[in-house]
PDB file of N, CA and C in Angstrom:
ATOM      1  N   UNK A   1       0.842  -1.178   0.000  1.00  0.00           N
ATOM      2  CA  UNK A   1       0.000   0.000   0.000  1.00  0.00           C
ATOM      3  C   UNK A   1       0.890   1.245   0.000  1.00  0.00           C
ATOM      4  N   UNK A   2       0.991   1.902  -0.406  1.00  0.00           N
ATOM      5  CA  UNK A   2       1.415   3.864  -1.081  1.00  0.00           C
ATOM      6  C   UNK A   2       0.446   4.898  -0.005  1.00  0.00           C
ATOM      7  N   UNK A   3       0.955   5.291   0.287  1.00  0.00           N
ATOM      8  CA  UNK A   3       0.656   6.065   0.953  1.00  0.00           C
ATOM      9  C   UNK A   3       0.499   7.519   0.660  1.00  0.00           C
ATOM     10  N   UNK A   4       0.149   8.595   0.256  1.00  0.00           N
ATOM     11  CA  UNK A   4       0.065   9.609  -0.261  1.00  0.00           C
ATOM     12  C   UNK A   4      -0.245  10.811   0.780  1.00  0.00           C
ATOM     13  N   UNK A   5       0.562  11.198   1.579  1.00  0.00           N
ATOM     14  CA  UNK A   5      -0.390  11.938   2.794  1.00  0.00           C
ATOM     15  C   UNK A   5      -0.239  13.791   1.904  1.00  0.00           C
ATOM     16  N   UNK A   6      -1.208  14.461   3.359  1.00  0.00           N
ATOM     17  CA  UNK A   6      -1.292  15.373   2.479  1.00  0.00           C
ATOM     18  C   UNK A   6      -0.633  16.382   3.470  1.00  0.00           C
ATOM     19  N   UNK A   7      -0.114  17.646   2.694  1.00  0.00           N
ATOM     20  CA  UNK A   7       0.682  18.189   3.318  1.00  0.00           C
ATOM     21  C   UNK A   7      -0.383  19.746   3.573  1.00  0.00           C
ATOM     22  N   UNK A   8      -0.662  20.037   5.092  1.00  0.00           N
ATOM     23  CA  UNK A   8      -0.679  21.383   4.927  1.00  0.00           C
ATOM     24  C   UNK A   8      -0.662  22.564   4.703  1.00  0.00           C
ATOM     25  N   UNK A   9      -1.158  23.834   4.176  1.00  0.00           N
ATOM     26  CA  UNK A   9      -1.030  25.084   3.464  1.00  0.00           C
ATOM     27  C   UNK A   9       0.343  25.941   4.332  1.00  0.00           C
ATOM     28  N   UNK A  10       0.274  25.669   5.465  1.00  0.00           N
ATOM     29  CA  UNK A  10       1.691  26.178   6.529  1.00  0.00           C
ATOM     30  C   UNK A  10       2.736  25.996   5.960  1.00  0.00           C
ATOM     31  N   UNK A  11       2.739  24.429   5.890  1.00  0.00           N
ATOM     32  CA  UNK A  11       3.847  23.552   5.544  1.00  0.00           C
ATOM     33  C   UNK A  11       4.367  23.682   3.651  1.00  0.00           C
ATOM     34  N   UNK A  12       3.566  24.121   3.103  1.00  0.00           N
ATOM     35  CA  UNK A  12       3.724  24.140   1.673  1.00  0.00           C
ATOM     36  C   UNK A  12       4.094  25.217   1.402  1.00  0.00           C
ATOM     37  N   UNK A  13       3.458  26.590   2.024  1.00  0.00           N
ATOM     38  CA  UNK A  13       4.547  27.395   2.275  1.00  0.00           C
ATOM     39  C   UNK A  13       5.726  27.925   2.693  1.00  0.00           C
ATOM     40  N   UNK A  14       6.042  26.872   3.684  1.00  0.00           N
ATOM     41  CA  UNK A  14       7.381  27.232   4.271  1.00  0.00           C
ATOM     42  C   UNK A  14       8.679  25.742   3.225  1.00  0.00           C
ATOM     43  N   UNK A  15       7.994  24.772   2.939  1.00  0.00           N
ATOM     44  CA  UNK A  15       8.944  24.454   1.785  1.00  0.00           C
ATOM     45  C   UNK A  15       9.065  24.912   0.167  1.00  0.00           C
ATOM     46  N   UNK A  16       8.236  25.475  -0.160  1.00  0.00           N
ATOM     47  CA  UNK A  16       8.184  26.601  -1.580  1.00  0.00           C
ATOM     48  C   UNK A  16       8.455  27.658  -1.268  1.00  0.00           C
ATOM     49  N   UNK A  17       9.120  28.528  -0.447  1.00  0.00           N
ATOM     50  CA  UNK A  17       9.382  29.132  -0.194  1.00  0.00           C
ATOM     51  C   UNK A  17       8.554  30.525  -0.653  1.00  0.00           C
ATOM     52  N   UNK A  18       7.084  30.231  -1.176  1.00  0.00           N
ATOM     53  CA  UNK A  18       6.617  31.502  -1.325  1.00  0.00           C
ATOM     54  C   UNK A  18       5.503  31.875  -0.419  1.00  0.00           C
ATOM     55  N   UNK A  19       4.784  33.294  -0.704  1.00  0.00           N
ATOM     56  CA  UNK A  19       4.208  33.347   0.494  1.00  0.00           C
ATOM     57  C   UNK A  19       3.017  33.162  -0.251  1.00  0.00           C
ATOM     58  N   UNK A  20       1.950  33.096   0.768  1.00  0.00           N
ATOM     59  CA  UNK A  20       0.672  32.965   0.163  1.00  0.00           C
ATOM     60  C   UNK A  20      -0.004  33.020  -0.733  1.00  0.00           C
ATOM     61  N   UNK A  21       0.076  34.853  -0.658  1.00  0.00           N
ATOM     62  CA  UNK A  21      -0.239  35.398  -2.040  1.00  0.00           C
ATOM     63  C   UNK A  21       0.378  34.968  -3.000  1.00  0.00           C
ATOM     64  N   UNK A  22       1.134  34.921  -3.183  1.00  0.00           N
ATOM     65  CA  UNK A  22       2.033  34.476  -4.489  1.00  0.00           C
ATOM     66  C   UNK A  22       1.754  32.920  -4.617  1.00  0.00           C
ATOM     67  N   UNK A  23       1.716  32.302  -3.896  1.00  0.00           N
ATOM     68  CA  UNK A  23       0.693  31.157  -4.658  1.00  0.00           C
ATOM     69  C   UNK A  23      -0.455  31.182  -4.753  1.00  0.00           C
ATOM     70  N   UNK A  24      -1.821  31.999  -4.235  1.00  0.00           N
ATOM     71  CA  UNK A  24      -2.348  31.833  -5.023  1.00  0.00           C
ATOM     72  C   UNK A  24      -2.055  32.749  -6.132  1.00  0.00           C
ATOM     73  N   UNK A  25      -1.574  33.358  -5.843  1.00  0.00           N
ATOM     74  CA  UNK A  25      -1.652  33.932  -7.768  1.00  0.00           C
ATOM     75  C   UNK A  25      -1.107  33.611  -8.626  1.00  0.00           C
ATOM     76  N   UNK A  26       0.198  32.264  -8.631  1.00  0.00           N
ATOM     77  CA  UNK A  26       0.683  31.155  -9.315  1.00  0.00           C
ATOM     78  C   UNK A  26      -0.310  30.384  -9.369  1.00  0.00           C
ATOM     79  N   UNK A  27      -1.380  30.066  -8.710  1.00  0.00           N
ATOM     80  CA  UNK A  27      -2.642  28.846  -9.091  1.00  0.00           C
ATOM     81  C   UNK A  27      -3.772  29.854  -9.656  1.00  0.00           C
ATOM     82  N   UNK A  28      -3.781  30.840  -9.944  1.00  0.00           N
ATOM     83  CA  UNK A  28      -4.689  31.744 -10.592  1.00  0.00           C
ATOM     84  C   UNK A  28      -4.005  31.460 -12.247  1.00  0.00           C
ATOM     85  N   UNK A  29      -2.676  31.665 -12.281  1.00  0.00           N
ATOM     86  CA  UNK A  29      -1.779  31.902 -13.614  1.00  0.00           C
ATOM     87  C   UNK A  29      -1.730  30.540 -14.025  1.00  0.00           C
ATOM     88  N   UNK A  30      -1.831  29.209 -13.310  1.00  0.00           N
ATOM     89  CA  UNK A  30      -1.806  28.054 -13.952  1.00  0.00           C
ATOM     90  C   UNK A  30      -0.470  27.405 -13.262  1.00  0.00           C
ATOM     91  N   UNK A  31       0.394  27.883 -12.854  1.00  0.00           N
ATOM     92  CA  UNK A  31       1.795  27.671 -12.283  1.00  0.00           C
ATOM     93  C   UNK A  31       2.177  26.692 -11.165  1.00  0.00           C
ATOM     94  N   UNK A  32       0.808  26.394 -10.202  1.00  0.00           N
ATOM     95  CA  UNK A  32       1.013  26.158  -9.065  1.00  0.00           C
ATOM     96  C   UNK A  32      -0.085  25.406  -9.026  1.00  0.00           C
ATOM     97  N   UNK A  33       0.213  23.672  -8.139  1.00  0.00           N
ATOM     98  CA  UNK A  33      -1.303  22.972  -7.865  1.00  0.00           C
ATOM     99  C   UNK A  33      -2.952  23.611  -7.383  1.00  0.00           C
ATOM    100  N   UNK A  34      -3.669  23.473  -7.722  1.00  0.00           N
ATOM    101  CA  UNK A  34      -4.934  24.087  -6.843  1.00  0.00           C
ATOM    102  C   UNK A  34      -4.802  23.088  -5.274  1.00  0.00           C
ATOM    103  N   UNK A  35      -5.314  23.988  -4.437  1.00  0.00           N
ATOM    104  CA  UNK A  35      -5.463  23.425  -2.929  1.00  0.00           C
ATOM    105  C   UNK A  35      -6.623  22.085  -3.044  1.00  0.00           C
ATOM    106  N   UNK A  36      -6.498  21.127  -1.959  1.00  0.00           N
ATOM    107  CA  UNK A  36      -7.563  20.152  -2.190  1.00  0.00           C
ATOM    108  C   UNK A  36      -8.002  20.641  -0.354  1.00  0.00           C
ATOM    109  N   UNK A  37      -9.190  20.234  -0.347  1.00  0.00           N
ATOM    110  CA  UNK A  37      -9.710  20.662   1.027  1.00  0.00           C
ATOM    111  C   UNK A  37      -9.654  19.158   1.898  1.00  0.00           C
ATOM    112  N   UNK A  38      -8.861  19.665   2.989  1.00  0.00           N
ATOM    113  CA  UNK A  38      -8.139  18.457   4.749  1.00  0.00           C
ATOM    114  C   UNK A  38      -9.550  18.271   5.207  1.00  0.00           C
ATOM    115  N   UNK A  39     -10.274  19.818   5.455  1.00  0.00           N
ATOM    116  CA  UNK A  39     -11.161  19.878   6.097  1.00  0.00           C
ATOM    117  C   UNK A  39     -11.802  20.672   5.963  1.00  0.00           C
ATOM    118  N   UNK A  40     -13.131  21.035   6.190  1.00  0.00           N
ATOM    119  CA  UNK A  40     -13.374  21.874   6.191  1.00  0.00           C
ATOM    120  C   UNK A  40     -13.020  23.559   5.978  1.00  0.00           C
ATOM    121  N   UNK A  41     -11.974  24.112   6.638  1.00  0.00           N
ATOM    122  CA  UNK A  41     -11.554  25.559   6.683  1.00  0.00           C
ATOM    123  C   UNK A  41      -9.573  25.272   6.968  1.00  0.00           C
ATOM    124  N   UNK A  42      -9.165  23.693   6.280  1.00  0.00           N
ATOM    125  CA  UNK A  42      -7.873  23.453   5.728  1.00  0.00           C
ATOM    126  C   UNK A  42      -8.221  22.704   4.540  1.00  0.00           C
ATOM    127  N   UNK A  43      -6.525  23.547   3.821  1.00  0.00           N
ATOM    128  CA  UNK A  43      -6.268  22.974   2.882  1.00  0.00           C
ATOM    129  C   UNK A  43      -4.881  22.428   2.680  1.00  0.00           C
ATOM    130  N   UNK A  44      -4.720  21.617   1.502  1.00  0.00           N
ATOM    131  CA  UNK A  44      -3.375  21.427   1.503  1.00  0.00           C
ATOM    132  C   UNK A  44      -2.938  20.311  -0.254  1.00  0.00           C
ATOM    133  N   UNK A  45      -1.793  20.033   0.058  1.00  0.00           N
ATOM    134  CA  UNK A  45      -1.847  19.357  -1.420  1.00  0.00           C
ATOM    135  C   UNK A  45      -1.129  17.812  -0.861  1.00  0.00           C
ATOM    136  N   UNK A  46      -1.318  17.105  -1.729  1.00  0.00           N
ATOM    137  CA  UNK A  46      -0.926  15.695  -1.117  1.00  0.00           C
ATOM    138  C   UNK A  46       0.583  15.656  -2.042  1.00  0.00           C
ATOM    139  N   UNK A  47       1.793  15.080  -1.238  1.00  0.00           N
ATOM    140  CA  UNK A  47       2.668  15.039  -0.854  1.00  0.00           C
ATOM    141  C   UNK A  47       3.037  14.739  -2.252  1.00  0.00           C
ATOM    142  N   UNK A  48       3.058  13.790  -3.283  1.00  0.00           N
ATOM    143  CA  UNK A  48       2.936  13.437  -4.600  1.00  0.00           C
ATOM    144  C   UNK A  48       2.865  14.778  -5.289  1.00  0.00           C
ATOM    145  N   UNK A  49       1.966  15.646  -5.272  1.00  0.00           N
ATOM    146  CA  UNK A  49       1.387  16.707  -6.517  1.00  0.00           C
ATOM    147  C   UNK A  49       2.556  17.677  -5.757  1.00  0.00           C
ATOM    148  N   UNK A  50       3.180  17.841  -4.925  1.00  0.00           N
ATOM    149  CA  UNK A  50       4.190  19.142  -3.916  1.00  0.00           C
ATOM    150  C   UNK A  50       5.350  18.274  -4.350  1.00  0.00           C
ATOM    151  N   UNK A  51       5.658  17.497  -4.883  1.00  0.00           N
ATOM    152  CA  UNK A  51       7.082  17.086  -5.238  1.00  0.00           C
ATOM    153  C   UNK A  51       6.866  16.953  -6.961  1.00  0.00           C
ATOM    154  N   UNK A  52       5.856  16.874  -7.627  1.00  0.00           N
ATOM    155  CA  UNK A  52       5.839  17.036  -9.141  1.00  0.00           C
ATOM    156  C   UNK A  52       6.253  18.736  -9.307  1.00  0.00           C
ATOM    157  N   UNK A  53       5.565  19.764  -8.441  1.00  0.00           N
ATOM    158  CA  UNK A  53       5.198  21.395  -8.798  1.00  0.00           C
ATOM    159  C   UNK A  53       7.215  20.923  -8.364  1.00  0.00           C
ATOM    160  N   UNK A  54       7.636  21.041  -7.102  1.00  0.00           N
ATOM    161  CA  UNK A  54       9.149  21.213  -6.951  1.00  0.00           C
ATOM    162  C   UNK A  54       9.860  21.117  -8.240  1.00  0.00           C
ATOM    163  N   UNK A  55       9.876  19.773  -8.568  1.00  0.00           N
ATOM    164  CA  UNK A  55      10.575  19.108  -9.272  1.00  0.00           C
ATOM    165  C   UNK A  55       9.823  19.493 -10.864  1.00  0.00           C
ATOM    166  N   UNK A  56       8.819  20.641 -11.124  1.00  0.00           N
ATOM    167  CA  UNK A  56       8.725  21.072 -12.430  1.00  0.00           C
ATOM    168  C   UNK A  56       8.324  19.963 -13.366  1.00  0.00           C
ATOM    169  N   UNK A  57       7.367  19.009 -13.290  1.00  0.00           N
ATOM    170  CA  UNK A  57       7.480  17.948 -14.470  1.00  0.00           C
ATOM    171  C   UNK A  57       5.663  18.168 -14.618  1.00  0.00           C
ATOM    172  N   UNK A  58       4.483  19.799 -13.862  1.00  0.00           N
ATOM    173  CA  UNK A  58       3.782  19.709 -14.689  1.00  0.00           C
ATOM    174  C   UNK A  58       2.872  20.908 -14.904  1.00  0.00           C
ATOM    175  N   UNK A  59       2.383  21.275 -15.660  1.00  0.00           N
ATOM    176  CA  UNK A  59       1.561  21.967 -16.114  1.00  0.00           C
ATOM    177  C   UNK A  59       0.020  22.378 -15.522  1.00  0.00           C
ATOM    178  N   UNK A  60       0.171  23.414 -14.545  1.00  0.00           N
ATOM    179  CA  UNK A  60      -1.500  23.105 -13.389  1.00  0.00           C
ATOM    180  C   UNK A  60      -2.130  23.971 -14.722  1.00  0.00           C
ATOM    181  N   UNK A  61      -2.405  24.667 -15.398  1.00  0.00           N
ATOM    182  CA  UNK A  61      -3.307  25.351 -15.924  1.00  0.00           C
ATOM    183  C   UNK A  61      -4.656  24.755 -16.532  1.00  0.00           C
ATOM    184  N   UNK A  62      -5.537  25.387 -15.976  1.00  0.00           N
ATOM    185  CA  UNK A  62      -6.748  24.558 -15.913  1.00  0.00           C
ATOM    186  C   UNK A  62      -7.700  23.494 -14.906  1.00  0.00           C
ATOM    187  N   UNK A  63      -6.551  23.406 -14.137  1.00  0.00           N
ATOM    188  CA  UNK A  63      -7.087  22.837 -12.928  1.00  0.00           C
ATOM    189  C   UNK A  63      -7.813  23.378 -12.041  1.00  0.00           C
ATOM    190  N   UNK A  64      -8.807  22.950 -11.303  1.00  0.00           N
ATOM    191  CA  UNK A  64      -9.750  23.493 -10.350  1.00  0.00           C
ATOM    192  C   UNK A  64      -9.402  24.161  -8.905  1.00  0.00           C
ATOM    193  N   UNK A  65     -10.192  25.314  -8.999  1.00  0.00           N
ATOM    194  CA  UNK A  65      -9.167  25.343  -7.656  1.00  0.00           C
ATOM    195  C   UNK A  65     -10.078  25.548  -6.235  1.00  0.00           C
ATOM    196  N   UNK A  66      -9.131  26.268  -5.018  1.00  0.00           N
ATOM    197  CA  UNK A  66     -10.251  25.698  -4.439  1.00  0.00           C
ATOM    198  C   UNK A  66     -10.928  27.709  -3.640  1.00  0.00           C
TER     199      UNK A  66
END
């Protein structure tokens, strides 16, 4: 079994080193994953889709966001 956990909006900012705003307005421009919702009033991206955006291998434009 794979495990896929998901990483926090805190935490995704402090390893992308950008700040908020600037992602969302990289997930407005297509640049940056859309958030998936933890819970209710969290979000975050699962650990898989935060090492594809790092590592540049994809294209968010068009994706849903949240």
């Amino acid at each position: 079994m794979n495990i896929d956990p998901m990483i926090p909006k805190p935490e995704i900012v402090r390893v992308s080193n950008l700040s908020e705003p600037t992602i969302y307005r990289e997930q407005r421009a297509g640049r940056f994953p859309p958030f998936e919702h933890i819970s209710a009033r969290r979000v975050g991206l699962r650990l898989s889709v935060l090492n594809e955006w790092l590592e540049g291998r994809r294209n968010w434009e068009g994706e849903s966001h949240v």
